[in-house]
PDB file of N, CA and C in Angstrom:
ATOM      1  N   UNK A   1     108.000  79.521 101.437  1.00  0.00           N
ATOM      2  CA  UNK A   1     107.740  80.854 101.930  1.00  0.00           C
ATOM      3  C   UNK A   1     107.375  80.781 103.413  1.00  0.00           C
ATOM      4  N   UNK A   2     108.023  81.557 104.218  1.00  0.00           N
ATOM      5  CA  UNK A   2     107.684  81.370 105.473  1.00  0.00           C
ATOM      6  C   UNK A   2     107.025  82.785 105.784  1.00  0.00           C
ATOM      7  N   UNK A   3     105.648  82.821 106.336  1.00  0.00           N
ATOM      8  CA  UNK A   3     104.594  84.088 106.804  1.00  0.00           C
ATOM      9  C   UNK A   3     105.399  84.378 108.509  1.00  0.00           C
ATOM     10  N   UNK A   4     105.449  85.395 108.718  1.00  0.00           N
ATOM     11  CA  UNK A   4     105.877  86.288 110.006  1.00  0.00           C
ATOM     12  C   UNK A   4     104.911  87.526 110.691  1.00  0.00           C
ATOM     13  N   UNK A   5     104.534  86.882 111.533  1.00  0.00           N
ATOM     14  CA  UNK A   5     103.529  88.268 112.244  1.00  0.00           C
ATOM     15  C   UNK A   5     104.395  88.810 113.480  1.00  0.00           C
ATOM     16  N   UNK A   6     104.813  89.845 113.167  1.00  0.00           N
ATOM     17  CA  UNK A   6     105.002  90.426 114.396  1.00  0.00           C
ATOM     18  C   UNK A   6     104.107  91.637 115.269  1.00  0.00           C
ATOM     19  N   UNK A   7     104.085  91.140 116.228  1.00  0.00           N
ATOM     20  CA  UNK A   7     102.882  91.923 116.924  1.00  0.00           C
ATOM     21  C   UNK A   7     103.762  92.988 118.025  1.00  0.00           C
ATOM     22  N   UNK A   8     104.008  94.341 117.744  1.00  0.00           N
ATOM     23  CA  UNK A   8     104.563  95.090 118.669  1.00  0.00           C
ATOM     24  C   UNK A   8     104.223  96.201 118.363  1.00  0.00           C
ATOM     25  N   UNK A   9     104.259  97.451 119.207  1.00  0.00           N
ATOM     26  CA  UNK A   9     103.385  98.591 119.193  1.00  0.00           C
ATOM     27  C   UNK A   9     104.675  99.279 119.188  1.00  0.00           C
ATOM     28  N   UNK A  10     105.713  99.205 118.944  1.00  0.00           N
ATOM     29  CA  UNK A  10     107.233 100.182 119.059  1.00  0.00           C
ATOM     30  C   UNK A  10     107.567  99.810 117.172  1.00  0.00           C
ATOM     31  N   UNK A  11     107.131 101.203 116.655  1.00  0.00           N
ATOM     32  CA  UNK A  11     107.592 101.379 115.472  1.00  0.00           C
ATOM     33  C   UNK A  11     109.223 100.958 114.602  1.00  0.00           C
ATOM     34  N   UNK A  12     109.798 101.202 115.805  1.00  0.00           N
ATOM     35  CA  UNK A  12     111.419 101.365 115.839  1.00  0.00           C
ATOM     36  C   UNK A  12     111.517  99.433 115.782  1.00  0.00           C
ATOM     37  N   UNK A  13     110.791  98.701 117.225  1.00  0.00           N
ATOM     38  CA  UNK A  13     111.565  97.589 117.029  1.00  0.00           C
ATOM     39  C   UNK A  13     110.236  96.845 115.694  1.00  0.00           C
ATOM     40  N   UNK A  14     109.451  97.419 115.242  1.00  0.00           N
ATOM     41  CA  UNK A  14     108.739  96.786 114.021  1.00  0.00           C
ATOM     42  C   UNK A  14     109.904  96.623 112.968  1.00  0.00           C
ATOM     43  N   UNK A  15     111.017  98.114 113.071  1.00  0.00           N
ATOM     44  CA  UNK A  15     111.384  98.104 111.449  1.00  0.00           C
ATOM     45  C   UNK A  15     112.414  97.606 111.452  1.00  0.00           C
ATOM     46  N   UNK A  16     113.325  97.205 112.879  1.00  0.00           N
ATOM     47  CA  UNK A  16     114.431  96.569 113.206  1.00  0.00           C
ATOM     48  C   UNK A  16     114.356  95.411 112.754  1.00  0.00           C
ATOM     49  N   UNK A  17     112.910  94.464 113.546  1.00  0.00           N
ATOM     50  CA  UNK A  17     112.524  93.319 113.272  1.00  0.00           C
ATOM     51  C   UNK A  17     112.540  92.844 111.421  1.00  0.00           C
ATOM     52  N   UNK A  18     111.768  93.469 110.940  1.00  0.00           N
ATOM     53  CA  UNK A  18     111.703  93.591 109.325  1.00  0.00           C
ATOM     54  C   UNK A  18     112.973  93.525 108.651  1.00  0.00           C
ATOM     55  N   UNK A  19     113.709  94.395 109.361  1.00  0.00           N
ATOM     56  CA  UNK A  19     115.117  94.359 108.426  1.00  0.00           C
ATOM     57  C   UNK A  19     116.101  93.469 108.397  1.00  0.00           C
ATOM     58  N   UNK A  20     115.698  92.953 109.769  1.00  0.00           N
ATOM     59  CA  UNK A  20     116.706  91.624 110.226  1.00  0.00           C
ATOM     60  C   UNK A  20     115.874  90.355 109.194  1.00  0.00           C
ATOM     61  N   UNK A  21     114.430  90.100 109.330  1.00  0.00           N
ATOM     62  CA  UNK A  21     113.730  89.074 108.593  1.00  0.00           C
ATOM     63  C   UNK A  21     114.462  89.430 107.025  1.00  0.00           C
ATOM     64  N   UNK A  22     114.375  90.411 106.641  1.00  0.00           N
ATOM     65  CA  UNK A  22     114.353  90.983 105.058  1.00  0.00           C
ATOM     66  C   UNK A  22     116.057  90.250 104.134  1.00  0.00           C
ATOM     67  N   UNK A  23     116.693  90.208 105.631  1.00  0.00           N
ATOM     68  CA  UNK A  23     118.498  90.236 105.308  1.00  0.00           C
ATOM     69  C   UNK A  23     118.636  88.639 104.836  1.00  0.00           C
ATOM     70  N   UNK A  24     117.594  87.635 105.485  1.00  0.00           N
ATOM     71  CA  UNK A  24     117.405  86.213 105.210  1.00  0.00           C
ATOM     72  C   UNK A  24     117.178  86.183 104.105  1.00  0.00           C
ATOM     73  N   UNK A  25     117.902  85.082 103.211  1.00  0.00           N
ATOM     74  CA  UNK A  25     117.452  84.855 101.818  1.00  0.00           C
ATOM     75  C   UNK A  25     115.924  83.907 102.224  1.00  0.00           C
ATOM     76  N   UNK A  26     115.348  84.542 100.902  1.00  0.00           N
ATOM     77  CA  UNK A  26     114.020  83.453 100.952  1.00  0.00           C
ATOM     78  C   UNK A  26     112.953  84.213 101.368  1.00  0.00           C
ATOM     79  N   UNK A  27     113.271  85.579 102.347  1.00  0.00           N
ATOM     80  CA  UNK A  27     112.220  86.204 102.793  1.00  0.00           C
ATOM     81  C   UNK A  27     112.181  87.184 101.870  1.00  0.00           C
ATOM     82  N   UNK A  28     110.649  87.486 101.719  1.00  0.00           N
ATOM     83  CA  UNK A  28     110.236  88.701 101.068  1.00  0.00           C
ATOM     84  C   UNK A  28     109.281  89.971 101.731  1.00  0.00           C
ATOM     85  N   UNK A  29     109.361  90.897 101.775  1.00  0.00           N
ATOM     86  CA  UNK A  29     108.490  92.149 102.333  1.00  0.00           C
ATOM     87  C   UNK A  29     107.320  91.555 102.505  1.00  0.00           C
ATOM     88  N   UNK A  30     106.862  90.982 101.092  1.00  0.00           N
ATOM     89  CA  UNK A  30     105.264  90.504 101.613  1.00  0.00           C
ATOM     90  C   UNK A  30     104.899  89.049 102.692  1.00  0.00           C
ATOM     91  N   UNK A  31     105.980  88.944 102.741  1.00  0.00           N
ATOM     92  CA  UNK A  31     105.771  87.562 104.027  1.00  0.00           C
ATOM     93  C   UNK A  31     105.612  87.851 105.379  1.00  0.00           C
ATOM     94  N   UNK A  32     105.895  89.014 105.756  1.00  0.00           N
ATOM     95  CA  UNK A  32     106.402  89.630 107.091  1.00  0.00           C
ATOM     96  C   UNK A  32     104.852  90.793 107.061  1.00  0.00           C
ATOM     97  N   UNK A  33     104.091  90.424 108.338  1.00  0.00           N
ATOM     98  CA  UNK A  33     102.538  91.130 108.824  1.00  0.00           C
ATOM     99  C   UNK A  33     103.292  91.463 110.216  1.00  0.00           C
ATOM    100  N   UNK A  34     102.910  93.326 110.508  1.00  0.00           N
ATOM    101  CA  UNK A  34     103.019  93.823 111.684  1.00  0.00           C
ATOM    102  C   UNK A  34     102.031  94.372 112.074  1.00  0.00           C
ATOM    103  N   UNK A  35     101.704  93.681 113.444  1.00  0.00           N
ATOM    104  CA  UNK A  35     100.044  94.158 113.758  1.00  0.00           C
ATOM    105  C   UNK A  35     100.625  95.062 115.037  1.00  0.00           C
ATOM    106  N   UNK A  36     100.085  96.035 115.591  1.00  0.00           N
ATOM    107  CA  UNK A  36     100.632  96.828 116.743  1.00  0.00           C
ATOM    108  C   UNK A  36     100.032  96.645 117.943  1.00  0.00           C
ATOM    109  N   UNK A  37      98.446  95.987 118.030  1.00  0.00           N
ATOM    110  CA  UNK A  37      98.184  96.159 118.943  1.00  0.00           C
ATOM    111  C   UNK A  37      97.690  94.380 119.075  1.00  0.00           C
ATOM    112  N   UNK A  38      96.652  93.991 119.914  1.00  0.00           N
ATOM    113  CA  UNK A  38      95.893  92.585 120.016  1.00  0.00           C
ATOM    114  C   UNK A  38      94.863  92.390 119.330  1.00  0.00           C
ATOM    115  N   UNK A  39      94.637  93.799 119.348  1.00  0.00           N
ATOM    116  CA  UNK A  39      93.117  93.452 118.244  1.00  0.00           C
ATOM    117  C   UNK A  39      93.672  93.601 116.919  1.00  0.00           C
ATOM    118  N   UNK A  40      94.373  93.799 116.522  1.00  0.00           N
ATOM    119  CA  UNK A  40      95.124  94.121 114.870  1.00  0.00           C
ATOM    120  C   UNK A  40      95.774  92.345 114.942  1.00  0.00           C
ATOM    121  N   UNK A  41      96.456  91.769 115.931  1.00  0.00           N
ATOM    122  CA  UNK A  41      96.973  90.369 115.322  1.00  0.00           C
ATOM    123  C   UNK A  41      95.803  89.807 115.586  1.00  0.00           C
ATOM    124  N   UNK A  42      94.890  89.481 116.369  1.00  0.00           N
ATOM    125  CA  UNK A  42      93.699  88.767 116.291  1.00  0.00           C
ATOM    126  C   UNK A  42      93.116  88.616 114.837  1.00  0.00           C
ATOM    127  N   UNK A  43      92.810  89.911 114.441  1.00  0.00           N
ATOM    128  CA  UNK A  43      92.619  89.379 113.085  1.00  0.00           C
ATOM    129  C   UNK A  43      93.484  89.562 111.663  1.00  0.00           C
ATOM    130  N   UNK A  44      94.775  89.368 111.930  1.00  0.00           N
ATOM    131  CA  UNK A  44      95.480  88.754 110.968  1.00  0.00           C
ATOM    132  C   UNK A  44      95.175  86.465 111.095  1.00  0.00           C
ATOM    133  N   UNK A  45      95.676  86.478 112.766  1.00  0.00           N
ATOM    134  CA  UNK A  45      95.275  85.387 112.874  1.00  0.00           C
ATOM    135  C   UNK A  45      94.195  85.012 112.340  1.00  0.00           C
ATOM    136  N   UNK A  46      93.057  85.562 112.362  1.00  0.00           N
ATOM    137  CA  UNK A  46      91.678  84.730 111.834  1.00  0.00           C
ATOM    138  C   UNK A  46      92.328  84.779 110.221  1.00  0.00           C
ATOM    139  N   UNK A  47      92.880  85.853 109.926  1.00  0.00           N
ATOM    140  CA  UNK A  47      92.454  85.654 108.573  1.00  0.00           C
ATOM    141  C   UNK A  47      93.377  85.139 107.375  1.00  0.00           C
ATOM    142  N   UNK A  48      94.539  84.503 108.201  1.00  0.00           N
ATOM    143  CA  UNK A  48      95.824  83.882 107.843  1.00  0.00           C
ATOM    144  C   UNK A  48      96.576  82.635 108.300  1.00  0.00           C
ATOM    145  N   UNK A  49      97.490  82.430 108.454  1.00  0.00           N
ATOM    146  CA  UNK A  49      98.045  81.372 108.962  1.00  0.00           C
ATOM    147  C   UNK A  49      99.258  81.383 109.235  1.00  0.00           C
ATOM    148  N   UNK A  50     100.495  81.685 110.114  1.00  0.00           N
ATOM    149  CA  UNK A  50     101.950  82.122 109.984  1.00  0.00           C
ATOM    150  C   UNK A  50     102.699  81.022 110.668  1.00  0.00           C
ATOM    151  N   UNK A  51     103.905  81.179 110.052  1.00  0.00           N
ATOM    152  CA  UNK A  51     104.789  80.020 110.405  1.00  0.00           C
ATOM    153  C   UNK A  51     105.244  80.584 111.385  1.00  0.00           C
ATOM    154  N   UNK A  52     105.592  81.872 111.861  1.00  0.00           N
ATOM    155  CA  UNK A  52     106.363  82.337 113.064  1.00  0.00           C
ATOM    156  C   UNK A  52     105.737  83.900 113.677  1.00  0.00           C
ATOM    157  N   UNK A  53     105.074  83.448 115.013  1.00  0.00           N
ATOM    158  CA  UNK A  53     104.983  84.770 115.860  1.00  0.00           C
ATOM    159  C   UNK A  53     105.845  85.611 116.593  1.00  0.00           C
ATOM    160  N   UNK A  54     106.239  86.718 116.492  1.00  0.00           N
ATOM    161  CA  UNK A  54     107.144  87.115 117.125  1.00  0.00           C
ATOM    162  C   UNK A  54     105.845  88.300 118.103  1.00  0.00           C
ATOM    163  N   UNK A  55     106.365  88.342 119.744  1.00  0.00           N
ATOM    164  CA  UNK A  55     105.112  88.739 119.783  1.00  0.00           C
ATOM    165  C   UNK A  55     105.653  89.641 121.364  1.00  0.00           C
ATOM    166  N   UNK A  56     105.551  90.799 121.354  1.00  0.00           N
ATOM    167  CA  UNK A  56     105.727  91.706 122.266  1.00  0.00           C
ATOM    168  C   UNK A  56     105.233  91.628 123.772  1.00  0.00           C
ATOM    169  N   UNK A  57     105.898  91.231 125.045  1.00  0.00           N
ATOM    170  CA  UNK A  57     105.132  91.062 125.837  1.00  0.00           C
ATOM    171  C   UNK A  57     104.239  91.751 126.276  1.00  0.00           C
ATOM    172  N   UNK A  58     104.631  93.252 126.610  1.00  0.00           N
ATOM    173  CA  UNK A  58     103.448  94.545 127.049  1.00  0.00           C
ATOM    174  C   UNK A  58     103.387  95.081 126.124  1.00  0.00           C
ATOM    175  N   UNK A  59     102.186  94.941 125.152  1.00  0.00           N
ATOM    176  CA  UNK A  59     101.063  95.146 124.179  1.00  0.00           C
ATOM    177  C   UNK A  59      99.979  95.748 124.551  1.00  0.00           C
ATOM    178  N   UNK A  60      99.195  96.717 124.002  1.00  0.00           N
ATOM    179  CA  UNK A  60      97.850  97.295 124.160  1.00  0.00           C
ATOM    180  C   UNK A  60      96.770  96.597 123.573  1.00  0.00           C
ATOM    181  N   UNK A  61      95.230  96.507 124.305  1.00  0.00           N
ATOM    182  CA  UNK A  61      94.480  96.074 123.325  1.00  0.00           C
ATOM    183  C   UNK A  61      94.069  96.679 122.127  1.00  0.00           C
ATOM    184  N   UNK A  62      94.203  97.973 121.773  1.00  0.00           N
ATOM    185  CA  UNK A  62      94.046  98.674 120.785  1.00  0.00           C
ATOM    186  C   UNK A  62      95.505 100.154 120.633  1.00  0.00           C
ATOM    187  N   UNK A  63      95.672 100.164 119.425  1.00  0.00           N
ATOM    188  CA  UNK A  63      96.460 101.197 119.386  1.00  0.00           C
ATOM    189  C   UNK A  63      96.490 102.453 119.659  1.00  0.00           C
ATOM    190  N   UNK A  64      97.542 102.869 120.505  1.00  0.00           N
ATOM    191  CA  UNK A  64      97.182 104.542 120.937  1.00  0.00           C
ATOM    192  C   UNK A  64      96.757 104.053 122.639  1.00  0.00           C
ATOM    193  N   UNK A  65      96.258 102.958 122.594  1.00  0.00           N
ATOM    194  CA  UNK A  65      95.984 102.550 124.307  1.00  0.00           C
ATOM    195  C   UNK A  65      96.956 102.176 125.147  1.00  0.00           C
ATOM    196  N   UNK A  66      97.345 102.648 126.694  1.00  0.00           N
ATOM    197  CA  UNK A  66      98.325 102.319 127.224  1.00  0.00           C
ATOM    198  C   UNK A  66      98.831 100.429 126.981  1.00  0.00           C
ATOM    199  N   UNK A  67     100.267 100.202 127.369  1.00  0.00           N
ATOM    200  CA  UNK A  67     100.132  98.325 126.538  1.00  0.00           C
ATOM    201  C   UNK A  67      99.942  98.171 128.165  1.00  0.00           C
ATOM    202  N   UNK A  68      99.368  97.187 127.776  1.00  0.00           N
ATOM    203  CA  UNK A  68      98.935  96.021 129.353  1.00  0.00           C
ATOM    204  C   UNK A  68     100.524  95.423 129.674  1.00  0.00           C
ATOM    205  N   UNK A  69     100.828  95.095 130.800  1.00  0.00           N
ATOM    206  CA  UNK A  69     101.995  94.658 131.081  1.00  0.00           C
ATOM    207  C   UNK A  69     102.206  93.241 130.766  1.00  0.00           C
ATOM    208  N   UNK A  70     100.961  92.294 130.902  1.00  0.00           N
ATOM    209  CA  UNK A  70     100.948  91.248 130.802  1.00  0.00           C
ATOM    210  C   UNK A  70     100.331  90.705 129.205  1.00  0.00           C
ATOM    211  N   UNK A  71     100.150  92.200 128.509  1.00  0.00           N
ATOM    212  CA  UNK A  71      99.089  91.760 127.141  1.00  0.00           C
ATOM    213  C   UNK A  71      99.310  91.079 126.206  1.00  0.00           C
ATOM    214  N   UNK A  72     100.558  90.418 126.442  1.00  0.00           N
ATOM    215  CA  UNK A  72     101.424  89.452 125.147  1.00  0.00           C
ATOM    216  C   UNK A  72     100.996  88.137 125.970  1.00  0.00           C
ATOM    217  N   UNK A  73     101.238  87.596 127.191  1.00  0.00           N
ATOM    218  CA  UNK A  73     101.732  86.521 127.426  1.00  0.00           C
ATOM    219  C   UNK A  73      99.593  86.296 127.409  1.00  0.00           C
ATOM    220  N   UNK A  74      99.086  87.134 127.729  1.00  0.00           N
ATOM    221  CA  UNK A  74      97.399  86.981 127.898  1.00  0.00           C
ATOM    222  C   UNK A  74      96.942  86.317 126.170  1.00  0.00           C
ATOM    223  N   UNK A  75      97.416  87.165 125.636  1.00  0.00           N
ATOM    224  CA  UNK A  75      96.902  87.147 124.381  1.00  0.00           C
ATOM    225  C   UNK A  75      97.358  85.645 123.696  1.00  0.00           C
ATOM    226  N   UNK A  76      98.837  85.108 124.149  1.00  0.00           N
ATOM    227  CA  UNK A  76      99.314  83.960 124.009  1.00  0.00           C
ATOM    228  C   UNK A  76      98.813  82.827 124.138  1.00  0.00           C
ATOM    229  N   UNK A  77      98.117  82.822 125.793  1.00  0.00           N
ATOM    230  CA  UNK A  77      97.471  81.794 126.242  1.00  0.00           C
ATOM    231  C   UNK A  77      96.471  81.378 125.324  1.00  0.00           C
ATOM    232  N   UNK A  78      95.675  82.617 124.994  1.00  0.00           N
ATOM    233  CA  UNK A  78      94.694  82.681 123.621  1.00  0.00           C
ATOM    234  C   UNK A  78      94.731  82.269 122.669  1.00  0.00           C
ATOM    235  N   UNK A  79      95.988  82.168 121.991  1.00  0.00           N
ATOM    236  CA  UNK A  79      96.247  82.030 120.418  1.00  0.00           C
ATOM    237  C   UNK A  79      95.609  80.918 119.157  1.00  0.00           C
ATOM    238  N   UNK A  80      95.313  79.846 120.606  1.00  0.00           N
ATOM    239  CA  UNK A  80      94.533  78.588 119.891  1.00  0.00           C
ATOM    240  C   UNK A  80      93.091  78.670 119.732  1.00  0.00           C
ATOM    241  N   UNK A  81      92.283  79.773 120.386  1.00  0.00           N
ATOM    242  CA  UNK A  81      91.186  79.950 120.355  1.00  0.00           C
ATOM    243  C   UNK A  81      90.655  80.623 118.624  1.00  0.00           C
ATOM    244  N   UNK A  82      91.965  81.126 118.185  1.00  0.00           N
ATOM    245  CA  UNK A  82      91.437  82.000 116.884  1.00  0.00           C
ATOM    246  C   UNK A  82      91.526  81.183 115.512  1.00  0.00           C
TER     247      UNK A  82
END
């Protein structure tokens, strides 16, 4: 089973993403986590473990908040801290 977080705040490329993962044999709906903002994958990260990030470069820290331009590649540098 391979776990998938995708972290993007565009509804449209969430369900694109999903459908393309979904078309792979082997994947299932419940393998695939979409967090929208940094603070939503932060804690999937704490509270999981995924074989593959797919991860939006200009991201917001919270949803509904303008995305930072740089808030993917910031949050990246991060990723080992969680």
């Amino acid at each position: 089973m391979l776990k998938i977080l995708v972290v993007d705040d565009n509804t449209i490329k969430q369900q694109k993403l999903t459908e393309i993962f979904l078309s792979i044999d082997g994947i299932k709906e419940e393998d695939i986590f979409v967090a929208p903002d940094i603070i939503n994958a932060k804690r999937e990260l704490l509270n999981q473990e995924f074989d593959l990030l797919i991860l939006d470069i200009q991201i917001p820290n919270r949803f509904n908040q303008v995305a930072k331009q740089d808030g993917g590649i910031t949050f990246f540098a991060r990723v080992d801290d969680f």
